[in-house]
Protein backbone atom coordinates (compact mmCIF):
# COMPACT_ATOMS: atom_id res chain seq x y z
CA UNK A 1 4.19 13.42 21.97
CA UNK A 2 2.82 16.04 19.58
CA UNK A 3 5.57 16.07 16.91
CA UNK A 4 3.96 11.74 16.44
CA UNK A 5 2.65 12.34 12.71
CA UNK A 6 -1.18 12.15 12.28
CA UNK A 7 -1.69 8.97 9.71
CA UNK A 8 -5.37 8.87 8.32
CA UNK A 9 -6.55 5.32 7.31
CA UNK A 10 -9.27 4.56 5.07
CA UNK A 11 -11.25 1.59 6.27
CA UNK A 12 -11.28 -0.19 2.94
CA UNK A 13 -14.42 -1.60 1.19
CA UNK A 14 -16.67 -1.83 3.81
CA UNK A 15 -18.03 -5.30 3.07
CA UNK A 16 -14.59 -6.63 2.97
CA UNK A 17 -12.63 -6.77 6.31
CA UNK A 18 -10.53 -3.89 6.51
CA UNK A 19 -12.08 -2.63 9.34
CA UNK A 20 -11.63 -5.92 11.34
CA UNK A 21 -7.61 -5.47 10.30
CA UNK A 22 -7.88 -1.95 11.28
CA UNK A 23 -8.91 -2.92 14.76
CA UNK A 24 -6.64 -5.60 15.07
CA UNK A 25 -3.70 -3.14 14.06
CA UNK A 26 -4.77 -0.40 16.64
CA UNK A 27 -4.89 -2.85 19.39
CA UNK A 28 -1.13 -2.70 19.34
CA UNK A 29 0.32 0.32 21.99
CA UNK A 30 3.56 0.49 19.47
CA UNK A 31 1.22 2.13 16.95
CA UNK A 32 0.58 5.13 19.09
CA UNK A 33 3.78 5.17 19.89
CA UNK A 34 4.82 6.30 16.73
CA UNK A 35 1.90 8.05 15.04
CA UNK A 36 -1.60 9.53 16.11
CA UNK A 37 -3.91 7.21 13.91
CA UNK A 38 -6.89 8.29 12.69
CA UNK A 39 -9.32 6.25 10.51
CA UNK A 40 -11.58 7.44 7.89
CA UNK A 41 -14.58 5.19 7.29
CA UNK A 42 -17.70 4.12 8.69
CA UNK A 43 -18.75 3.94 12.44
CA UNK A 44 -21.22 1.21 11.68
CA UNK A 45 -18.60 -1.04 10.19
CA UNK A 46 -16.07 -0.55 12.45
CA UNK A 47 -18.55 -0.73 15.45
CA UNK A 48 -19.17 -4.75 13.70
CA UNK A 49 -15.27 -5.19 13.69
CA UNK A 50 -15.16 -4.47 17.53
CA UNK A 51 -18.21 -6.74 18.47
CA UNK A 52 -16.08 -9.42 15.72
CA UNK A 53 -12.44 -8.41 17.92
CA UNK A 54 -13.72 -8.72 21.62
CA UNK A 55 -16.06 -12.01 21.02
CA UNK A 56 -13.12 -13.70 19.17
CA UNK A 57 -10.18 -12.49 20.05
CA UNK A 58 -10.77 -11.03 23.30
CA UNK A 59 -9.95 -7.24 22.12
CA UNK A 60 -11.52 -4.27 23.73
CA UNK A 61 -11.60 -1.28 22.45
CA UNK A 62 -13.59 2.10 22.62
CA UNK A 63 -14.73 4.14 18.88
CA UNK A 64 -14.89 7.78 19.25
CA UNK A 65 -16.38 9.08 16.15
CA UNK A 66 -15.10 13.00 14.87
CA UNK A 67 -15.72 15.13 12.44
CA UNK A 68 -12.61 16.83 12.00
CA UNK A 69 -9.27 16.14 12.72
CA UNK A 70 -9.11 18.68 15.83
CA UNK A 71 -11.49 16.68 17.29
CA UNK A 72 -9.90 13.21 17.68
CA UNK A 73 -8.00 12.06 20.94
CA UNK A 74 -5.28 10.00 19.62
CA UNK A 75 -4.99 7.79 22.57
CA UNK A 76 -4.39 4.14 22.64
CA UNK A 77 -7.32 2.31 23.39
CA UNK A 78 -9.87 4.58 21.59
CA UNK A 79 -9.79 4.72 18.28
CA UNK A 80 -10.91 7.64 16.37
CA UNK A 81 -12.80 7.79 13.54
CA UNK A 82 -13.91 10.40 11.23
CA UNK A 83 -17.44 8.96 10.26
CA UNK A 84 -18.45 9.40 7.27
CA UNK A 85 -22.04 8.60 7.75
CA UNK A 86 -22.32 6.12 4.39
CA UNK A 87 -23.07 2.85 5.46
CA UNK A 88 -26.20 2.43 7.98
CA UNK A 89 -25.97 -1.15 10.27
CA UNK A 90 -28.98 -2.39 8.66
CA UNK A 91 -26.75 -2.35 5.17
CA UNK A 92 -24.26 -5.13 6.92
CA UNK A 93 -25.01 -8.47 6.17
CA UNK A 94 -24.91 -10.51 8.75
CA UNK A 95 -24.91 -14.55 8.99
CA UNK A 96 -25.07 -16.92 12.51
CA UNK A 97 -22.47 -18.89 14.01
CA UNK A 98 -21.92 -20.71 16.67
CA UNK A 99 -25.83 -19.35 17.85
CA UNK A 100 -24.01 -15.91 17.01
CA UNK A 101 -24.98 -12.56 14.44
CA UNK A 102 -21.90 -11.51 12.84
CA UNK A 103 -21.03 -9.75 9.70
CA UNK A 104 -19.67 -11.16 7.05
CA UNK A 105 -19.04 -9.77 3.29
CA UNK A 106 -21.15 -9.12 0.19
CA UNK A 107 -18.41 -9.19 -2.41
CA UNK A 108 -18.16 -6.50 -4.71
CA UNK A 109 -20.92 -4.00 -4.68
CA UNK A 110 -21.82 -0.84 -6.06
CA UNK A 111 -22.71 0.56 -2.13
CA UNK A 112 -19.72 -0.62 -1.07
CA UNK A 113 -17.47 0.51 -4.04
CA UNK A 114 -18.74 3.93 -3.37
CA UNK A 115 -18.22 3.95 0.73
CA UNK A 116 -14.32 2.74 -0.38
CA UNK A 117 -13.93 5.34 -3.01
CA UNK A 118 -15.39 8.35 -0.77
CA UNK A 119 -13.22 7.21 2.29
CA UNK A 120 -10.01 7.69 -0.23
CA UNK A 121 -10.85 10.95 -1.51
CA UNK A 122 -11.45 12.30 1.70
CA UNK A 123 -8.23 11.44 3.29
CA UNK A 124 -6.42 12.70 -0.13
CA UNK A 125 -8.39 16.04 0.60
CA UNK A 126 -7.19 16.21 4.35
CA UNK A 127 -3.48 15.34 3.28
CA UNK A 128 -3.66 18.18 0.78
CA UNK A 129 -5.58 20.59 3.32
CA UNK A 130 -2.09 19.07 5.86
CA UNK A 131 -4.05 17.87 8.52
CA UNK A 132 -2.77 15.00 8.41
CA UNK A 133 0.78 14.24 7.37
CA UNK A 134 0.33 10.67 5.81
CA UNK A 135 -1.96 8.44 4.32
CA UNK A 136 -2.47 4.82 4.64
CA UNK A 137 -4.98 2.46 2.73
CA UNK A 138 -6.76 -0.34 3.40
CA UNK A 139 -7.72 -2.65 0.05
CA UNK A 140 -10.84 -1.34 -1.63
CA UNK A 141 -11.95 -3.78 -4.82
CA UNK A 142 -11.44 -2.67 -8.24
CA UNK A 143 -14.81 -3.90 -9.32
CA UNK A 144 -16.73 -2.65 -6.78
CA UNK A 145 -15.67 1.02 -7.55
CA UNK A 146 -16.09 0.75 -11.26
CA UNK A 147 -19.56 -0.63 -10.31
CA UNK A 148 -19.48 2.75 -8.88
CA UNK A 149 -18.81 4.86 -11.63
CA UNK A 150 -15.24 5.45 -10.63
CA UNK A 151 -13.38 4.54 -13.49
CA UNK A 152 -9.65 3.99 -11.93
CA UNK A 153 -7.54 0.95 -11.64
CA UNK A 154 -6.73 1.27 -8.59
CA UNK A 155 -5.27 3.20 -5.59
CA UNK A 156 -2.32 4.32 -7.37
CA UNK A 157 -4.33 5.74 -10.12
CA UNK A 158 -6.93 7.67 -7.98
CA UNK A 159 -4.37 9.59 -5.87
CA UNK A 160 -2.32 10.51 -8.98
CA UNK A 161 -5.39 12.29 -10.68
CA UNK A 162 -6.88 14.04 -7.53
CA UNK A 163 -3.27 15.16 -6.64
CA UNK A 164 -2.27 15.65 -10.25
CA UNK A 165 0.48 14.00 -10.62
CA UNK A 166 2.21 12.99 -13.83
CA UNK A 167 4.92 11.42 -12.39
CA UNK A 168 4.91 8.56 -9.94
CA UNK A 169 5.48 5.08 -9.19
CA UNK A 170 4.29 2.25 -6.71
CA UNK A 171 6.95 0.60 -4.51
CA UNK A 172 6.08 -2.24 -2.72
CA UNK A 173 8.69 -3.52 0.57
CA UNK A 174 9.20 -6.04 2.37
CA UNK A 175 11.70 -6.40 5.05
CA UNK A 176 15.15 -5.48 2.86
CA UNK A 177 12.69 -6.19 -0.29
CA UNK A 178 12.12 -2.77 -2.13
CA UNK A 179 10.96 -2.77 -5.38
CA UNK A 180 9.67 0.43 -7.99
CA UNK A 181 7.59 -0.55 -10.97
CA UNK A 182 8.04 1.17 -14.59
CA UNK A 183 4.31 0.13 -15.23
CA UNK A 184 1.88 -1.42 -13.44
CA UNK A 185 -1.83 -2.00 -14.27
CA UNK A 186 -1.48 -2.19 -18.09
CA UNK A 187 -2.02 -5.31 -20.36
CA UNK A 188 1.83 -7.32 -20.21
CA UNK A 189 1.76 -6.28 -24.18
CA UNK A 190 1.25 -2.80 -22.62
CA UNK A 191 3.47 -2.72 -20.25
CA UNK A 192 6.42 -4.13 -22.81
CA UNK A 193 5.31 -0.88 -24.77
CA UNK A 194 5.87 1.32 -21.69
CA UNK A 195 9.69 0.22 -21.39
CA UNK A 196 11.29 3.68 -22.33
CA UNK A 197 14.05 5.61 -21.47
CA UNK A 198 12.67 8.51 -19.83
CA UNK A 199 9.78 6.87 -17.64
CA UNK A 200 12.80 4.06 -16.74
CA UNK A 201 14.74 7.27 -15.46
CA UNK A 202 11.95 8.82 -13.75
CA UNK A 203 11.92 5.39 -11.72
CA UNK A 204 15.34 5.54 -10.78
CA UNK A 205 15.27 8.94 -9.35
CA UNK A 206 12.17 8.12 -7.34
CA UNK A 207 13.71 4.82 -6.34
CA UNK A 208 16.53 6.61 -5.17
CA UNK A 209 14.55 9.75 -3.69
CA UNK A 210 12.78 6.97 -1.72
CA UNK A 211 15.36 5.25 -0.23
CA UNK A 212 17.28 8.71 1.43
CA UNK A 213 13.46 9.51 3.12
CA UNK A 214 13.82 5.74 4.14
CA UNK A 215 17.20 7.22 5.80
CA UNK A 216 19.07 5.10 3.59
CA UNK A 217 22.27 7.58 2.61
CA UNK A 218 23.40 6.25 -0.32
CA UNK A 219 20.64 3.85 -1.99
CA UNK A 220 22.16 1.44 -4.18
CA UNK A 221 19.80 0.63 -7.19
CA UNK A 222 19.34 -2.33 -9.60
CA UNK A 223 17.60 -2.17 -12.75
CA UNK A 224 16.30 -5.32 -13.88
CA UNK A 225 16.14 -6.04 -17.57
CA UNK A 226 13.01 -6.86 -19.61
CA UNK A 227 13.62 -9.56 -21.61
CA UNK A 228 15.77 -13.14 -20.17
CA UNK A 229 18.99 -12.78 -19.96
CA UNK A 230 18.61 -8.99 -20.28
CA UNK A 231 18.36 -9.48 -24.05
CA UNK A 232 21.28 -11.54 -24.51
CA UNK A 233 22.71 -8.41 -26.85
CA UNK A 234 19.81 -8.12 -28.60
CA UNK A 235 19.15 -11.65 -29.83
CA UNK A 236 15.81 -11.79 -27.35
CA UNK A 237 14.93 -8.51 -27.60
CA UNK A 238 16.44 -4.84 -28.12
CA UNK A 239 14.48 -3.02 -25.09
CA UNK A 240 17.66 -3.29 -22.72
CA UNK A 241 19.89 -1.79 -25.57
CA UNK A 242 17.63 1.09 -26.52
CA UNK A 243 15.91 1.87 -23.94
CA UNK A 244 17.09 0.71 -20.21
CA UNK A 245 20.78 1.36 -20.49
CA UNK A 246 20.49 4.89 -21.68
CA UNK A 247 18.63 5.55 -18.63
CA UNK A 248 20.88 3.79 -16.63
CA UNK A 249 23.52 5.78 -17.69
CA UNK A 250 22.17 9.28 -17.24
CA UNK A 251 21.37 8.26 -13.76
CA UNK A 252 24.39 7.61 -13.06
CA UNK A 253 25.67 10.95 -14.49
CA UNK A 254 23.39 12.63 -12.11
CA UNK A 255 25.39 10.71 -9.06
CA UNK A 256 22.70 7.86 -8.16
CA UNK A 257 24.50 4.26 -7.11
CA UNK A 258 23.71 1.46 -10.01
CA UNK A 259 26.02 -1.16 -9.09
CA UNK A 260 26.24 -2.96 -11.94
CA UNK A 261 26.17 0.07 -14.05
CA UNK A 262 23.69 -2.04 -16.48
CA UNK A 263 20.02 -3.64 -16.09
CA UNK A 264 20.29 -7.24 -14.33
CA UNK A 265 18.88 -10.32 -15.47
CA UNK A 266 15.24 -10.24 -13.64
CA UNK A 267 15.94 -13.68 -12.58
CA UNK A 268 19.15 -13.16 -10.11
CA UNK A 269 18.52 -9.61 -9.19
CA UNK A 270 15.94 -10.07 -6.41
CA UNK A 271 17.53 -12.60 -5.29
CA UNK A 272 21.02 -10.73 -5.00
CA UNK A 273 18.38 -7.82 -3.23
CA UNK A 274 17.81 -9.76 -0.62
CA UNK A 275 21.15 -10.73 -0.11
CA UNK A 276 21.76 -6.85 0.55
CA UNK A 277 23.55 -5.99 -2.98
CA UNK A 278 20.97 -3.70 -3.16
CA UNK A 279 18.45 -1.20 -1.57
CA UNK A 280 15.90 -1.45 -3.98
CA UNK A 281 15.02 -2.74 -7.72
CA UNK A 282 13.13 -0.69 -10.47
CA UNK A 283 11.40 -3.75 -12.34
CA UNK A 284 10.13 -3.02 -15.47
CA UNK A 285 6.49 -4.22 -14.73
CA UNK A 286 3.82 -5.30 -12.62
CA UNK A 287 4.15 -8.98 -12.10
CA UNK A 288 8.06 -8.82 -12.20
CA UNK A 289 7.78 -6.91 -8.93
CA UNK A 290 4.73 -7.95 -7.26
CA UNK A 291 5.31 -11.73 -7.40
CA UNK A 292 9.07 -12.30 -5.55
CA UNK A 293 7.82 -9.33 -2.81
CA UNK A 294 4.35 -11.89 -2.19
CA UNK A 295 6.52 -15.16 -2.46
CA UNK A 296 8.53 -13.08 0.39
CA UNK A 297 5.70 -11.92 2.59
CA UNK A 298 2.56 -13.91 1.43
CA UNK A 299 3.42 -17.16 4.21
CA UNK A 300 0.67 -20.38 4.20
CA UNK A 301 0.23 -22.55 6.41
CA UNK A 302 -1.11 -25.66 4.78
CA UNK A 303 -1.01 -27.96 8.01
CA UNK A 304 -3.61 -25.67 9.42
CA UNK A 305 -4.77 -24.00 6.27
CA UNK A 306 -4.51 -20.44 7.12
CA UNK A 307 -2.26 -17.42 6.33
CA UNK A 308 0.18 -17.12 8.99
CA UNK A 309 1.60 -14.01 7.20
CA UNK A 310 0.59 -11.73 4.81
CA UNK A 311 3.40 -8.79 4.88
CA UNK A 312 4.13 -6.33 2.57
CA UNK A 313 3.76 -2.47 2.06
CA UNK A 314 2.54 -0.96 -1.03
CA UNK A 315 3.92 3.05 -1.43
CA UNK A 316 2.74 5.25 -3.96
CA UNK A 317 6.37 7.06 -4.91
CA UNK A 318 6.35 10.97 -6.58
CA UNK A 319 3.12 11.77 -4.88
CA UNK A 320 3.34 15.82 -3.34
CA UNK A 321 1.40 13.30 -0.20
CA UNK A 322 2.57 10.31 1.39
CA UNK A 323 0.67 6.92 0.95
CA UNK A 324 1.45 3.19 1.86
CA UNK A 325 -1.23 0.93 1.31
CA UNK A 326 -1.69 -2.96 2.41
CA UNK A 327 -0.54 -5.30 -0.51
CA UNK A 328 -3.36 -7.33 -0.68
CA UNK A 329 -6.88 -7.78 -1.39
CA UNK A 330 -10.30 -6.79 0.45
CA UNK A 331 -10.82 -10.53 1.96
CA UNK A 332 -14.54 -10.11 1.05
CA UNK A 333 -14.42 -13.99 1.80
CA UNK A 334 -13.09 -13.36 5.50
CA UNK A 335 -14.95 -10.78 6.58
CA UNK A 336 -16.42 -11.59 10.41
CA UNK A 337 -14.46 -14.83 10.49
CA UNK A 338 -11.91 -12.95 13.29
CA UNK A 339 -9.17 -14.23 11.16
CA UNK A 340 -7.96 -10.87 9.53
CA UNK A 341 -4.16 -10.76 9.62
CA UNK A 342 -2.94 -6.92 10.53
CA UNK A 343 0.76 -7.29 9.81
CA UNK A 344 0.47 -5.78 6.57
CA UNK A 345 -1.58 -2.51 8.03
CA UNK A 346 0.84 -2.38 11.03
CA UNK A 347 3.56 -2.45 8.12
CA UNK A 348 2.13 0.02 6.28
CA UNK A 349 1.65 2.36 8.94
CA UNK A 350 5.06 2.42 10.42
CA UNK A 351 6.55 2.98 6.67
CA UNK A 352 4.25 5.81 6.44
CA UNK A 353 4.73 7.12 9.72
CA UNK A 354 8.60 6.43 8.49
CA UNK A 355 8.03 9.17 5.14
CA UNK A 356 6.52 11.81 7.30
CA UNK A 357 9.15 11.87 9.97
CA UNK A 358 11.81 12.10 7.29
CA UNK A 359 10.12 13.81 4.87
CA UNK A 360 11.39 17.22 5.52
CA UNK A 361 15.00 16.10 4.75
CA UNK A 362 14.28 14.84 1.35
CA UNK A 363 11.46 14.78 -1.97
CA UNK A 364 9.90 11.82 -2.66
């Protein structure tokens, strides 16, 4: 079972409960059946999330810290950890229930914006070094690692400058759900700005490029307009005539599938994605694509006032290393509650297990 890829995790902000979700997602056999997992973080945390995993949810598991990859066992039932040796147990907080110590999280911190943004560098360094063939990440806050001194906006952001890359995109999935962004964490007036004929291009190709490493043979691709109504012709707005069509066409001069052969109306197209018209949409900005992909995968339960679901994979596109991410937040509020949902992790790890398997047969 060699040829599984080796998919480093980072544990996430350490005071939020990424390492209880990272437990929770290597309890399941079908992991290692696919990939050798290995997380990057903390022993101390994830030492907490055990104690959290076998008093609440019955889970038992064994850590086995490393310091190099060579070292790790990749079995199920031990998970492996490269310890980074940067949060001591006494830093946890801990609170009682139930006549019980458990952890639970600060919030946004400087300590733990640091731990989250060391635990990401190092698994970008061990990608680059190839020994390991994909990345996944567990939510880190944005806050906390500007309280840091990290100035980035995110994930995205971070791996582009230590890989430096120019050129790249986030994709987040769901199910049939695939969605590219043109711009992402920019002001709205920003991202309207950012609407321009050769970035919109650049998204199709790596829409496209995505799609064939997904083993998809010939993606179809929407573009969704800017403005409503895609501009009506220009009466709401010109961005669709100067900007979004040219690109359209010149991708479709190069051979990729547009459908439509011009940008959709926003408000029909994921809906028509879902209904399989298409493999994936390039959206023109953040919210456009993030909120039908959460209305998809984000699932509430108000009779019992939980989240029965929170699915959804966030990819970083263009990278010269594969990353998928979790598509939501660090949960600072749930941390040692044992009510972490994993689905998002597991998803996350089986798209980027996905990449690496098919990544010699295409560029992403």
């Amino acid at each position: 079972m060699s040829n599984r890829p080796i998919v480093g995790i980072t544990m996430g902000d350490p005071f939020g409960n990424g390492a209880e979700i990272t437990v929770r997602a290597l309890s399941q056999q079908s992991v290692y059946d696919h990939c050798r997992p290995l997380v990057v973080g903390d022993a101390s945390c994830m030492e907490y999330a055990l104690q959290v995993a076998e008093r609440l949810r019955g889970v038992r598991l064994a850590l086995h810290r490393v310091k190099s990859v060579a070292e790790a066992k990749f079995q199920y039932g031990v998970i492996d950890i490269l310890d980074m040796g940067l949060i001591s147990p006494d830093e946890i907080p801990h609170r009682e229930q139930d006549g019980i110590s458990q952890p639970f999280g600060l919030g946004a911190t400087k300590l733990g914006g640091e731990a989250a943004f060391q635990y990401v560098v190092k698994v970008i360094e061990l990608a680059l070094l190839k020994e390991v063939d994909a990345t996944v990440t567990n939510a880190l806050s944005k806050e906390a690692i500007n309280l840091a001194g990290h100035h980035y906006s995110g994930h995205t952001e971070i791996y582009a400058d230590y890989t430096h890359t120019k050129k790249y995109t986030m994709m987040l999935a769901h199910e049939n759900l695939r969605v590219v962004h043109v711009s992402t964490h920019v002001s709205l007036r920003e991202a309207c700005d950012r609407v321009k004929k050769e970035r919109v291009l650049d998204c199709i190709r790596i829409a496209d490029s995505a799609c064939r490493a997904l083993g998809i043979e010939k993606p179809k691709v929407a573009v969704a307009g800017l403005n409503p109504h895609c501009g009506e012709n220009g009466l709401f707005g010109r961005e669709e005539i100067e900007e979004i069509q040219p690109a359209v066409d010149a991708a479709i001069a190069e051979g990729i599938q547009i459908p439509d052969g011009k940008p959709t109306p926003p408000d029909t197209v994921f809906s028509k994605a879902i209904g399989g018209w298409y493999d994936i949409v390039v959206a023109m900005y953040h919210d456009q694509g993030h909120i039908p992909l959460k209305v998809k995968g984000f699932v509430y339960n108000q009779e019992k006032k939980r989240w029965d679901a929170v699915a959804g994979v966030n990819v970083t596109l263009g990278l010269p290393i594969i990353r998928a991410s979790v598509d939501h937040g660090t949960g600072f509020g749930h941390a040692g509650n044992g009510n972490a949902n994993e689905l998002s992790l597991s998803n996350a790890i089986s798209y980027a297990s996905s990449f690496a398997r098919n990544r010699p047969l295409c560029k992403l």
